[in-house]
PDB file of N, CA and C in Angstrom:
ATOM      1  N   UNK A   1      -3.690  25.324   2.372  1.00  0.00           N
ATOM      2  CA  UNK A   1      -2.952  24.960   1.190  1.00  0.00           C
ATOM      3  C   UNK A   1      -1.713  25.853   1.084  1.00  0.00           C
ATOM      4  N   UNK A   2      -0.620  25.416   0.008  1.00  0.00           N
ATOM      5  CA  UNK A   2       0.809  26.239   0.067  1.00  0.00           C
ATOM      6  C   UNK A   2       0.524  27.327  -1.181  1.00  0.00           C
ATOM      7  N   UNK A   3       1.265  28.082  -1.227  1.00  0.00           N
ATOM      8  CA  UNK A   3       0.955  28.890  -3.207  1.00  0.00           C
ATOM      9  C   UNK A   3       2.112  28.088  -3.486  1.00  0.00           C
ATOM     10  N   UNK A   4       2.793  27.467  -3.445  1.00  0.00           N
ATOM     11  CA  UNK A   4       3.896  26.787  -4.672  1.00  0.00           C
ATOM     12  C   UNK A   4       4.029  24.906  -4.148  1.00  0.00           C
ATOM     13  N   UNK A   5       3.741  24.256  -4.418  1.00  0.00           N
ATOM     14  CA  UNK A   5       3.785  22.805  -4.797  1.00  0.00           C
ATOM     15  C   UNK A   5       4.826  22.167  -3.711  1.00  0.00           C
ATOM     16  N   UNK A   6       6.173  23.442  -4.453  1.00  0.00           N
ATOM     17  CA  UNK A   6       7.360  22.039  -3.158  1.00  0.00           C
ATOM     18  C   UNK A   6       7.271  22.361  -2.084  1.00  0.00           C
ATOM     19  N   UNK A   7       6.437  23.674  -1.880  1.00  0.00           N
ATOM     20  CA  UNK A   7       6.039  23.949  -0.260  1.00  0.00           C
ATOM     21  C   UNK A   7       5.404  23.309   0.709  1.00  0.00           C
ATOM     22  N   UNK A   8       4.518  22.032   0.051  1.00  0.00           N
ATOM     23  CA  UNK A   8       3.447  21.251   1.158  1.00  0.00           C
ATOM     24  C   UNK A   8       4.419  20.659   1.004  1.00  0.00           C
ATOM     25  N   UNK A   9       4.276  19.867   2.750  1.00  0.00           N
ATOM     26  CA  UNK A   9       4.898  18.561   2.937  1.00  0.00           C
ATOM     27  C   UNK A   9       5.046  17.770   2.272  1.00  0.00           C
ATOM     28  N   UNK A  10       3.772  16.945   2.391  1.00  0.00           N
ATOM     29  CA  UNK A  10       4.341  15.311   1.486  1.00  0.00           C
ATOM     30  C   UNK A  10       4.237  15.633  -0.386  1.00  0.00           C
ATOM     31  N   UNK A  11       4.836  16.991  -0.847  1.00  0.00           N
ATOM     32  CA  UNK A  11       5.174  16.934  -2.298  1.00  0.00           C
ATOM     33  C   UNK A  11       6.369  16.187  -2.085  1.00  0.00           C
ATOM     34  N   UNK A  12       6.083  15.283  -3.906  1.00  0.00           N
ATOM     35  CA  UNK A  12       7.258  15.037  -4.497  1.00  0.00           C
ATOM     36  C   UNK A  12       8.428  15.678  -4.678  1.00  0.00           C
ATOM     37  N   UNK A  13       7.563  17.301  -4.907  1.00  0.00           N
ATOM     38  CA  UNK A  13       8.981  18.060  -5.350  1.00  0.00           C
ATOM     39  C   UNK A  13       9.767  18.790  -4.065  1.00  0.00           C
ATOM     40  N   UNK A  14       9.349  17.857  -2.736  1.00  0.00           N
ATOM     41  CA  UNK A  14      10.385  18.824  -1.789  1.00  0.00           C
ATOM     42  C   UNK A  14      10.372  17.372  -0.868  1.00  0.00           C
ATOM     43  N   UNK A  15      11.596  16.983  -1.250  1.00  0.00           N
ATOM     44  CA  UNK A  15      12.037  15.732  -0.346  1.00  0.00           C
ATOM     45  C   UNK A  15      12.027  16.011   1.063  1.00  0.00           C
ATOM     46  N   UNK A  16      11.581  15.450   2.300  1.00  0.00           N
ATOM     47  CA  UNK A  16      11.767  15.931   3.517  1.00  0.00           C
ATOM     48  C   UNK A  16      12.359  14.379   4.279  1.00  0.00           C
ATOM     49  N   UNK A  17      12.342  14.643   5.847  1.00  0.00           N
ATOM     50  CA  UNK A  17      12.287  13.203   6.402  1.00  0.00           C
ATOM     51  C   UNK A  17      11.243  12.609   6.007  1.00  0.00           C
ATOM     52  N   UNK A  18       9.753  12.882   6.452  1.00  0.00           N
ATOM     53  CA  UNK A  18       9.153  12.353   6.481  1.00  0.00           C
ATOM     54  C   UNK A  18       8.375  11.482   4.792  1.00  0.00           C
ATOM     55  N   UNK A  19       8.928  12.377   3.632  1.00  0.00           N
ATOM     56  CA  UNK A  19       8.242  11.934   2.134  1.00  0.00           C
ATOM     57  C   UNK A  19       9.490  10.676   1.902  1.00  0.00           C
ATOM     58  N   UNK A  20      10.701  11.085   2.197  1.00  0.00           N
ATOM     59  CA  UNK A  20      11.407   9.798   2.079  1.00  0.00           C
ATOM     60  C   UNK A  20      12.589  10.457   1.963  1.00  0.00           C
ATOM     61  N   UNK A  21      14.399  10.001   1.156  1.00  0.00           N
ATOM     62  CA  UNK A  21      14.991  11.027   0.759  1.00  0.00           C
ATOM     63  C   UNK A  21      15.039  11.345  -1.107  1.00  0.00           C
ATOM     64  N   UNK A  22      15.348  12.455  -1.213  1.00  0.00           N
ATOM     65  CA  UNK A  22      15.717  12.667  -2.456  1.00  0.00           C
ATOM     66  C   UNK A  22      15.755  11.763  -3.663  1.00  0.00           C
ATOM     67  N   UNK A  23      14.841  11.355  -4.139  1.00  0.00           N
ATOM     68  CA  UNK A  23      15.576  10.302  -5.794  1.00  0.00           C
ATOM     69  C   UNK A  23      14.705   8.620  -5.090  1.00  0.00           C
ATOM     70  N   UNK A  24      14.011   9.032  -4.020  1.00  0.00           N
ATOM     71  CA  UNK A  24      13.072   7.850  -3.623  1.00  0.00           C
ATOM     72  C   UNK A  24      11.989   7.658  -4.590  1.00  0.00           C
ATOM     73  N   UNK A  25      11.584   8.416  -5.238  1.00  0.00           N
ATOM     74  CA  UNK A  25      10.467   8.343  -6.510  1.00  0.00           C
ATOM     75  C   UNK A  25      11.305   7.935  -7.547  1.00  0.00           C
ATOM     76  N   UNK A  26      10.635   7.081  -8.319  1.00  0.00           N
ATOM     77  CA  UNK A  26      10.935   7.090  -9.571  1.00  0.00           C
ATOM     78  C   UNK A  26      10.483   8.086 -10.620  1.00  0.00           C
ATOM     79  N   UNK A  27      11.952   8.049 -11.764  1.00  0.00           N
ATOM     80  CA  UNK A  27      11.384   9.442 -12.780  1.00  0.00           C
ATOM     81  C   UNK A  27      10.200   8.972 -13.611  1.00  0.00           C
ATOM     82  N   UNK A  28       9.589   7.963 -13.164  1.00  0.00           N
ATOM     83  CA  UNK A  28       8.295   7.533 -14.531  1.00  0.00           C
ATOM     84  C   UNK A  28       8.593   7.543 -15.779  1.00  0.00           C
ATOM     85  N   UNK A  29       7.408   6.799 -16.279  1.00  0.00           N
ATOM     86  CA  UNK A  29       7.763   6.463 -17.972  1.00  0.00           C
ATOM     87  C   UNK A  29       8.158   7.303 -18.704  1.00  0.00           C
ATOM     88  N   UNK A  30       7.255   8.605 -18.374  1.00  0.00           N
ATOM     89  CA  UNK A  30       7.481   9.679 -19.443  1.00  0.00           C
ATOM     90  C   UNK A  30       8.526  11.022 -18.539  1.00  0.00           C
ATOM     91  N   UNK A  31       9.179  11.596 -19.626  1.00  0.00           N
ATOM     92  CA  UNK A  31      10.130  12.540 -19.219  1.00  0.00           C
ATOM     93  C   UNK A  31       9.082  13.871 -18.963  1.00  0.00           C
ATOM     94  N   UNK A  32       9.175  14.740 -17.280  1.00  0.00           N
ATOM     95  CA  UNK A  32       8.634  15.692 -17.461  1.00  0.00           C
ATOM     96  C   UNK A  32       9.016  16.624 -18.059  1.00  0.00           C
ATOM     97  N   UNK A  33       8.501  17.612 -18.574  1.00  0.00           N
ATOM     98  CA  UNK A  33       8.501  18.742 -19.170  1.00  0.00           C
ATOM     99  C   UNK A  33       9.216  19.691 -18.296  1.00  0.00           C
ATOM    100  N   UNK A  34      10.154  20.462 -19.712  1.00  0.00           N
ATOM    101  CA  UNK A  34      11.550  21.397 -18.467  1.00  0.00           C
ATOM    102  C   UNK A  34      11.085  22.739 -18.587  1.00  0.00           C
ATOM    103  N   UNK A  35      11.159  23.406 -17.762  1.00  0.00           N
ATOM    104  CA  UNK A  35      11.492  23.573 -16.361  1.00  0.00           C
ATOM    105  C   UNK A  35       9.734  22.480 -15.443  1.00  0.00           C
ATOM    106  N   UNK A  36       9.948  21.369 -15.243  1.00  0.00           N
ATOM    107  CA  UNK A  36       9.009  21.118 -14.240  1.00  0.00           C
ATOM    108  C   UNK A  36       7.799  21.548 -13.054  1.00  0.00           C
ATOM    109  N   UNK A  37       8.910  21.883 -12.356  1.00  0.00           N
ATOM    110  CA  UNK A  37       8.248  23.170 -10.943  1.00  0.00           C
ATOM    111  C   UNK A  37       7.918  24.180 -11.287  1.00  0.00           C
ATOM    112  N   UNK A  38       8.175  24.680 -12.482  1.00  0.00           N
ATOM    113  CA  UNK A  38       7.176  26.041 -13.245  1.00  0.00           C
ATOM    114  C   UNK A  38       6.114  25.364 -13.464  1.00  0.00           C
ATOM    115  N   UNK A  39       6.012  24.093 -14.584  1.00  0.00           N
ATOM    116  CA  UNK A  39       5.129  23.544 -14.900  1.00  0.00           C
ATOM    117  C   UNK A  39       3.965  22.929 -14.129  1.00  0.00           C
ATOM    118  N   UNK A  40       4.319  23.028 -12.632  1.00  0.00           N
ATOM    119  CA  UNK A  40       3.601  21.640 -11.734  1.00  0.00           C
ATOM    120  C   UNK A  40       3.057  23.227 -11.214  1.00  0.00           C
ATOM    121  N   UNK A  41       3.474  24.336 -10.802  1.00  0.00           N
ATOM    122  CA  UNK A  41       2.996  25.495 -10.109  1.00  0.00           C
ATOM    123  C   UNK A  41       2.449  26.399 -11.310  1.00  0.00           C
ATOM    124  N   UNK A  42       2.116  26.321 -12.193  1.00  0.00           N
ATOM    125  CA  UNK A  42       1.121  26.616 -13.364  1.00  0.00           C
ATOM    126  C   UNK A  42       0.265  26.852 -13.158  1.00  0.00           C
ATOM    127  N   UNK A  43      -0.315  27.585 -13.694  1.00  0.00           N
ATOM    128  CA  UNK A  43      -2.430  27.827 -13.830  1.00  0.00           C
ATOM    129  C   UNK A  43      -2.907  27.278 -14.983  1.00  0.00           C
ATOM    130  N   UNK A  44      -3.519  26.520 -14.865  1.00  0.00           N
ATOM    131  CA  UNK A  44      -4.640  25.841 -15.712  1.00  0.00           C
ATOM    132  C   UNK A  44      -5.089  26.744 -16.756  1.00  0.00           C
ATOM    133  N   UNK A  45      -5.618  26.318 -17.586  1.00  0.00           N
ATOM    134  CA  UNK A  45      -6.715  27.302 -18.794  1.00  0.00           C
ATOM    135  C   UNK A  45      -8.296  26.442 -18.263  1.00  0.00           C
ATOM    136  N   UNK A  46      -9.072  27.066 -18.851  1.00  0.00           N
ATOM    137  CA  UNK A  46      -9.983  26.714 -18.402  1.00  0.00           C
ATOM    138  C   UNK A  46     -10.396  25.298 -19.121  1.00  0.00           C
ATOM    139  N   UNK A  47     -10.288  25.293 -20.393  1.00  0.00           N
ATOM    140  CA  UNK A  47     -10.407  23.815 -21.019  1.00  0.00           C
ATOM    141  C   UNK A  47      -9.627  22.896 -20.296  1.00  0.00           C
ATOM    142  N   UNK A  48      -8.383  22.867 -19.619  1.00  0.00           N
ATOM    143  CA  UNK A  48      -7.868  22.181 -18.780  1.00  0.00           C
ATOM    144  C   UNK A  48      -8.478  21.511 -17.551  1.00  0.00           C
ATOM    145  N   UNK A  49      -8.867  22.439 -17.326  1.00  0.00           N
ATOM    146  CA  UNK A  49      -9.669  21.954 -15.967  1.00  0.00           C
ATOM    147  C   UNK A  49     -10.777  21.391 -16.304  1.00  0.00           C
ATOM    148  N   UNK A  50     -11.747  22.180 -17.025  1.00  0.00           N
ATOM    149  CA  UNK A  50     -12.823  20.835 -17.468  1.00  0.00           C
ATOM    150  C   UNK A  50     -12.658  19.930 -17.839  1.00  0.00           C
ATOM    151  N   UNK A  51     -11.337  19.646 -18.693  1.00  0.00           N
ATOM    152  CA  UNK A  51     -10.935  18.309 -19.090  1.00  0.00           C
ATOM    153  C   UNK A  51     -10.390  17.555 -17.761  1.00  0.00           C
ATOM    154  N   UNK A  52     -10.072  17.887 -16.808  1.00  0.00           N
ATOM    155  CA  UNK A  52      -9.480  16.891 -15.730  1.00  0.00           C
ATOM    156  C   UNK A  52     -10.950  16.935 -14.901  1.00  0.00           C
ATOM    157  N   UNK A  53     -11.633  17.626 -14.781  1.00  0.00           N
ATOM    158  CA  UNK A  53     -13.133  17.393 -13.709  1.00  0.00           C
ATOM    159  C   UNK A  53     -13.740  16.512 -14.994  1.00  0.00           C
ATOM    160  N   UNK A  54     -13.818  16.653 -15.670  1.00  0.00           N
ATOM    161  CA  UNK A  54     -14.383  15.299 -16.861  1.00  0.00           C
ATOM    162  C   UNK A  54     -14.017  14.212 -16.338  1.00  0.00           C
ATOM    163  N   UNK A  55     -12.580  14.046 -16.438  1.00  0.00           N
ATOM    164  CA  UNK A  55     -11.663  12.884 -16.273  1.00  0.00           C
ATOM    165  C   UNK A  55     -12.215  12.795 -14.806  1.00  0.00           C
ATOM    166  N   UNK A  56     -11.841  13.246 -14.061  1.00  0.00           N
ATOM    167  CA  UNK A  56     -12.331  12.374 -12.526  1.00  0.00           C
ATOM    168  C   UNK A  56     -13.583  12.578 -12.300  1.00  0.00           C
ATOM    169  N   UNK A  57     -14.857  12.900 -12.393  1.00  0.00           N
ATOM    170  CA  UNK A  57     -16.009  12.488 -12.440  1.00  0.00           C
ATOM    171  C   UNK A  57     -16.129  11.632 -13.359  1.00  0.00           C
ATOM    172  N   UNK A  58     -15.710  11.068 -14.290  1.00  0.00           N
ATOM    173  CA  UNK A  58     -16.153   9.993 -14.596  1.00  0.00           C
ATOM    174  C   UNK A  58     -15.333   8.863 -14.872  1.00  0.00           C
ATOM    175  N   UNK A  59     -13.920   8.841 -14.525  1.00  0.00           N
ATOM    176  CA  UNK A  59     -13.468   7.549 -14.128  1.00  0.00           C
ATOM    177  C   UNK A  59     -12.123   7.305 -15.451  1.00  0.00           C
ATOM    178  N   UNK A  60     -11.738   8.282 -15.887  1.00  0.00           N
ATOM    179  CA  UNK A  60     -11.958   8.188 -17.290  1.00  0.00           C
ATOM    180  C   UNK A  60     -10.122   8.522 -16.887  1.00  0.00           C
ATOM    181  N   UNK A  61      -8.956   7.699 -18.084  1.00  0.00           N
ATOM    182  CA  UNK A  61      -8.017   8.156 -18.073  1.00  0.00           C
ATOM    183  C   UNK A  61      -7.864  10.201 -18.427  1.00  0.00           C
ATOM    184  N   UNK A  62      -6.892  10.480 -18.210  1.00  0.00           N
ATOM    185  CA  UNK A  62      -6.664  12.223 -18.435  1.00  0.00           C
ATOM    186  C   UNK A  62      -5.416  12.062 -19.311  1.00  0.00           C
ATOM    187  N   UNK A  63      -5.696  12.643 -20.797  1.00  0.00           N
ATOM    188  CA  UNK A  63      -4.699  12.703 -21.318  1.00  0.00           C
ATOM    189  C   UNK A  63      -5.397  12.823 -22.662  1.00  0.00           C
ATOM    190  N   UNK A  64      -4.530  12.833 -23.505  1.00  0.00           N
ATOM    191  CA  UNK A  64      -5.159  13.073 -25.161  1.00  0.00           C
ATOM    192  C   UNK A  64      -6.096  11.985 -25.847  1.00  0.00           C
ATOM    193  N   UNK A  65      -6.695  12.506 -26.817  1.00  0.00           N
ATOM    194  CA  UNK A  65      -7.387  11.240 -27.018  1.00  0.00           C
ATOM    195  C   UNK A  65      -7.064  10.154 -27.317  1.00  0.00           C
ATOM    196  N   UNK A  66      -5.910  10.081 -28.086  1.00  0.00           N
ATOM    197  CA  UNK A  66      -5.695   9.170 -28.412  1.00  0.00           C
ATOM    198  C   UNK A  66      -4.687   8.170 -27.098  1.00  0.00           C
ATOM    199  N   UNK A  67      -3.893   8.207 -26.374  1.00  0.00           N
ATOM    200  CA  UNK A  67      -4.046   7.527 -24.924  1.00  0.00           C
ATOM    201  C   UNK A  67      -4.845   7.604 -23.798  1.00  0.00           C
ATOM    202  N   UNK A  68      -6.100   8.205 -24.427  1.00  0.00           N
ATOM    203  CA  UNK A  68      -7.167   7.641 -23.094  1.00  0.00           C
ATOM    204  C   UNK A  68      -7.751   6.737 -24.278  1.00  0.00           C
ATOM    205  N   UNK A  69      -7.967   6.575 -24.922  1.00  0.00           N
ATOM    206  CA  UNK A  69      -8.260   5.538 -26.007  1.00  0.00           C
ATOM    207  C   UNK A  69      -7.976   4.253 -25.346  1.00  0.00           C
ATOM    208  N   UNK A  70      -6.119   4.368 -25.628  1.00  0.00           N
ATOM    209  CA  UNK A  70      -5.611   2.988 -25.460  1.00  0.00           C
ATOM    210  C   UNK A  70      -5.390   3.010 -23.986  1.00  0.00           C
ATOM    211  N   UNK A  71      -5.445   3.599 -23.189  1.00  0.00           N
ATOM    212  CA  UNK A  71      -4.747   3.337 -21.752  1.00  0.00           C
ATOM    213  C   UNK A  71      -6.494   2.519 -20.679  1.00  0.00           C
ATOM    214  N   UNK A  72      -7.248   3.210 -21.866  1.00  0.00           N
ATOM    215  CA  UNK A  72      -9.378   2.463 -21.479  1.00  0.00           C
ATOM    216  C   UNK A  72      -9.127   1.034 -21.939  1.00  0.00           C
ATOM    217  N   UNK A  73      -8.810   0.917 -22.797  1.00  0.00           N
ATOM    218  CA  UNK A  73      -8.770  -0.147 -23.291  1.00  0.00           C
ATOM    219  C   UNK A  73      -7.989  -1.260 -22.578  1.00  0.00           C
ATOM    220  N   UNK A  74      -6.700  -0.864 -22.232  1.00  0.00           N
ATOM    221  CA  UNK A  74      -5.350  -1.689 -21.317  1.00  0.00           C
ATOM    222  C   UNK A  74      -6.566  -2.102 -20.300  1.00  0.00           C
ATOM    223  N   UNK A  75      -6.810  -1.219 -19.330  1.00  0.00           N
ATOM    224  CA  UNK A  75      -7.233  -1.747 -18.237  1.00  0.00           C
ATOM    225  C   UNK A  75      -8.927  -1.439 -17.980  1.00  0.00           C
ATOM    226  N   UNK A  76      -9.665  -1.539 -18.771  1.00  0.00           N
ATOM    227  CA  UNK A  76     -10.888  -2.431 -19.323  1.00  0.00           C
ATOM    228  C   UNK A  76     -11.966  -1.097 -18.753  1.00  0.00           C
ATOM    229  N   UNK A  77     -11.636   0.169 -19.111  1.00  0.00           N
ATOM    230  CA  UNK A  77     -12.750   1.139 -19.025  1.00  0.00           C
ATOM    231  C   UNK A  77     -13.420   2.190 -20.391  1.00  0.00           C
ATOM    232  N   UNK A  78     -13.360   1.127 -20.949  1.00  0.00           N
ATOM    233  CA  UNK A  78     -13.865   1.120 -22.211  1.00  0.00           C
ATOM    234  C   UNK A  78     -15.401   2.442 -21.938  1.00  0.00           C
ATOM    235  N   UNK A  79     -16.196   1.586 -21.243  1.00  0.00           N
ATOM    236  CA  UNK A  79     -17.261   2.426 -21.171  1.00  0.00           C
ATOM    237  C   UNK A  79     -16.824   3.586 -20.626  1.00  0.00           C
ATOM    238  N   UNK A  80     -16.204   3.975 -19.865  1.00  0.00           N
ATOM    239  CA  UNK A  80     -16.028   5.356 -19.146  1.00  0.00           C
ATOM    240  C   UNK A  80     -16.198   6.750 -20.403  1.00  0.00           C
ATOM    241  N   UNK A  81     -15.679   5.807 -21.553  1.00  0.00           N
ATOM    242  CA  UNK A  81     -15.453   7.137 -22.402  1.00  0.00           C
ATOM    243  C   UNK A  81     -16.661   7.181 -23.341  1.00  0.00           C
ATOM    244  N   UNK A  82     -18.063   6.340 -23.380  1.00  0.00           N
ATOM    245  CA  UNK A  82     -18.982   6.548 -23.536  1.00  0.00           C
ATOM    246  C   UNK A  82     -19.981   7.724 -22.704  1.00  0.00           C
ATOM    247  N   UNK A  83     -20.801   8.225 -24.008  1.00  0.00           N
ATOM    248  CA  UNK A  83     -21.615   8.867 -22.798  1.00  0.00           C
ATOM    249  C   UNK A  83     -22.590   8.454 -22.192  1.00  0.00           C
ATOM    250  N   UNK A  84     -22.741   8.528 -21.113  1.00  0.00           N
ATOM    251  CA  UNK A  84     -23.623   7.981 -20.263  1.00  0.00           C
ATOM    252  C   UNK A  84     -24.963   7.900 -20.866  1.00  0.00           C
ATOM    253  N   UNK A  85     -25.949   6.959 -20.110  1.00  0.00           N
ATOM    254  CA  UNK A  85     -26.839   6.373 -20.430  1.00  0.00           C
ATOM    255  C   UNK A  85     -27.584   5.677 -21.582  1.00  0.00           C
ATOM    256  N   UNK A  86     -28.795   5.618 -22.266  1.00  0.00           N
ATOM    257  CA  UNK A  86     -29.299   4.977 -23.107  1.00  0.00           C
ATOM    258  C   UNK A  86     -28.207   5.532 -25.015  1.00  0.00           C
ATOM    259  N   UNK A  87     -27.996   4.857 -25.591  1.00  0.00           N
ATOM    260  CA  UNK A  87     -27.998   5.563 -27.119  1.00  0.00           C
ATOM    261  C   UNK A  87     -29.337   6.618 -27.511  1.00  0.00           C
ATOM    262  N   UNK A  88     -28.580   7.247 -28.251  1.00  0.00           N
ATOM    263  CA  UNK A  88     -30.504   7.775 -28.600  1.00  0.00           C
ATOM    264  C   UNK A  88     -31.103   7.444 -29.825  1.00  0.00           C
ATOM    265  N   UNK A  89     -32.342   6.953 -29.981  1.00  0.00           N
ATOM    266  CA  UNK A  89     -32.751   6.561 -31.216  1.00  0.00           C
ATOM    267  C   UNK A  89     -32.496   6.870 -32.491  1.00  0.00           C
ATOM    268  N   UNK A  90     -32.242   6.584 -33.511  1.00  0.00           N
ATOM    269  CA  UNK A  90     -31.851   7.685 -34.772  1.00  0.00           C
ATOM    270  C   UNK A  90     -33.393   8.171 -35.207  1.00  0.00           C
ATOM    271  N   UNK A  91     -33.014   9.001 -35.780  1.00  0.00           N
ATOM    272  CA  UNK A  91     -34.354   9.605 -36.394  1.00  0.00           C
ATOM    273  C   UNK A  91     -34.736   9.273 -38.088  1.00  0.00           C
ATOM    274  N   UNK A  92     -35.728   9.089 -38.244  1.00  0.00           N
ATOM    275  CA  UNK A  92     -36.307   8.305 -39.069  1.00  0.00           C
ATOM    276  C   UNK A  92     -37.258   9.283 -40.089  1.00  0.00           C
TER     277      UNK A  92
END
């Protein structure tokens, strides 16, 4: 692995021959956050990371609640953000 992001090859953030040239990506919907390459070469907090090993063990958009809400909903993983298995009975 690299210690800084635009150092591996096929990053976005270091155009080469082989990733494509310069401005071949699109900037996406949302505007990143400035300075970027500080941001992308960052350390996590630890709630961070459990929140993204959440998110990819279980299928689940990554992002706040309220757009993993709607982004489950867009494209039909509604359940993902349930917790797994049976309900539990209420108590009586």
């Amino acid at each position: 692995m690299v210690e800084r992001s635009q150092d591996w090859e096929w990053s976005s953030l270091k155009p080469t021959i082989r990733s494509g040239p310069e401005g071949l990506l699109s900037d996406g919907a949302i505007a990143n956050p400035s300075p970027w390459t500080r941001h992308v070469n960052g350390v996590q907090t630890e709630a961070e990371l459990k929140s993204l090993r959440h998110s990819l063990a279980r299928g689940t958009p990554f992002g706040d609640t309220r757009w993993q809400t709607a982004t489950a909903r867009q494209l039909g993983l509604e359940s993902s953000l349930r917790p797994r298995g049976r309900p539990k009975k209420p108590n009586k």
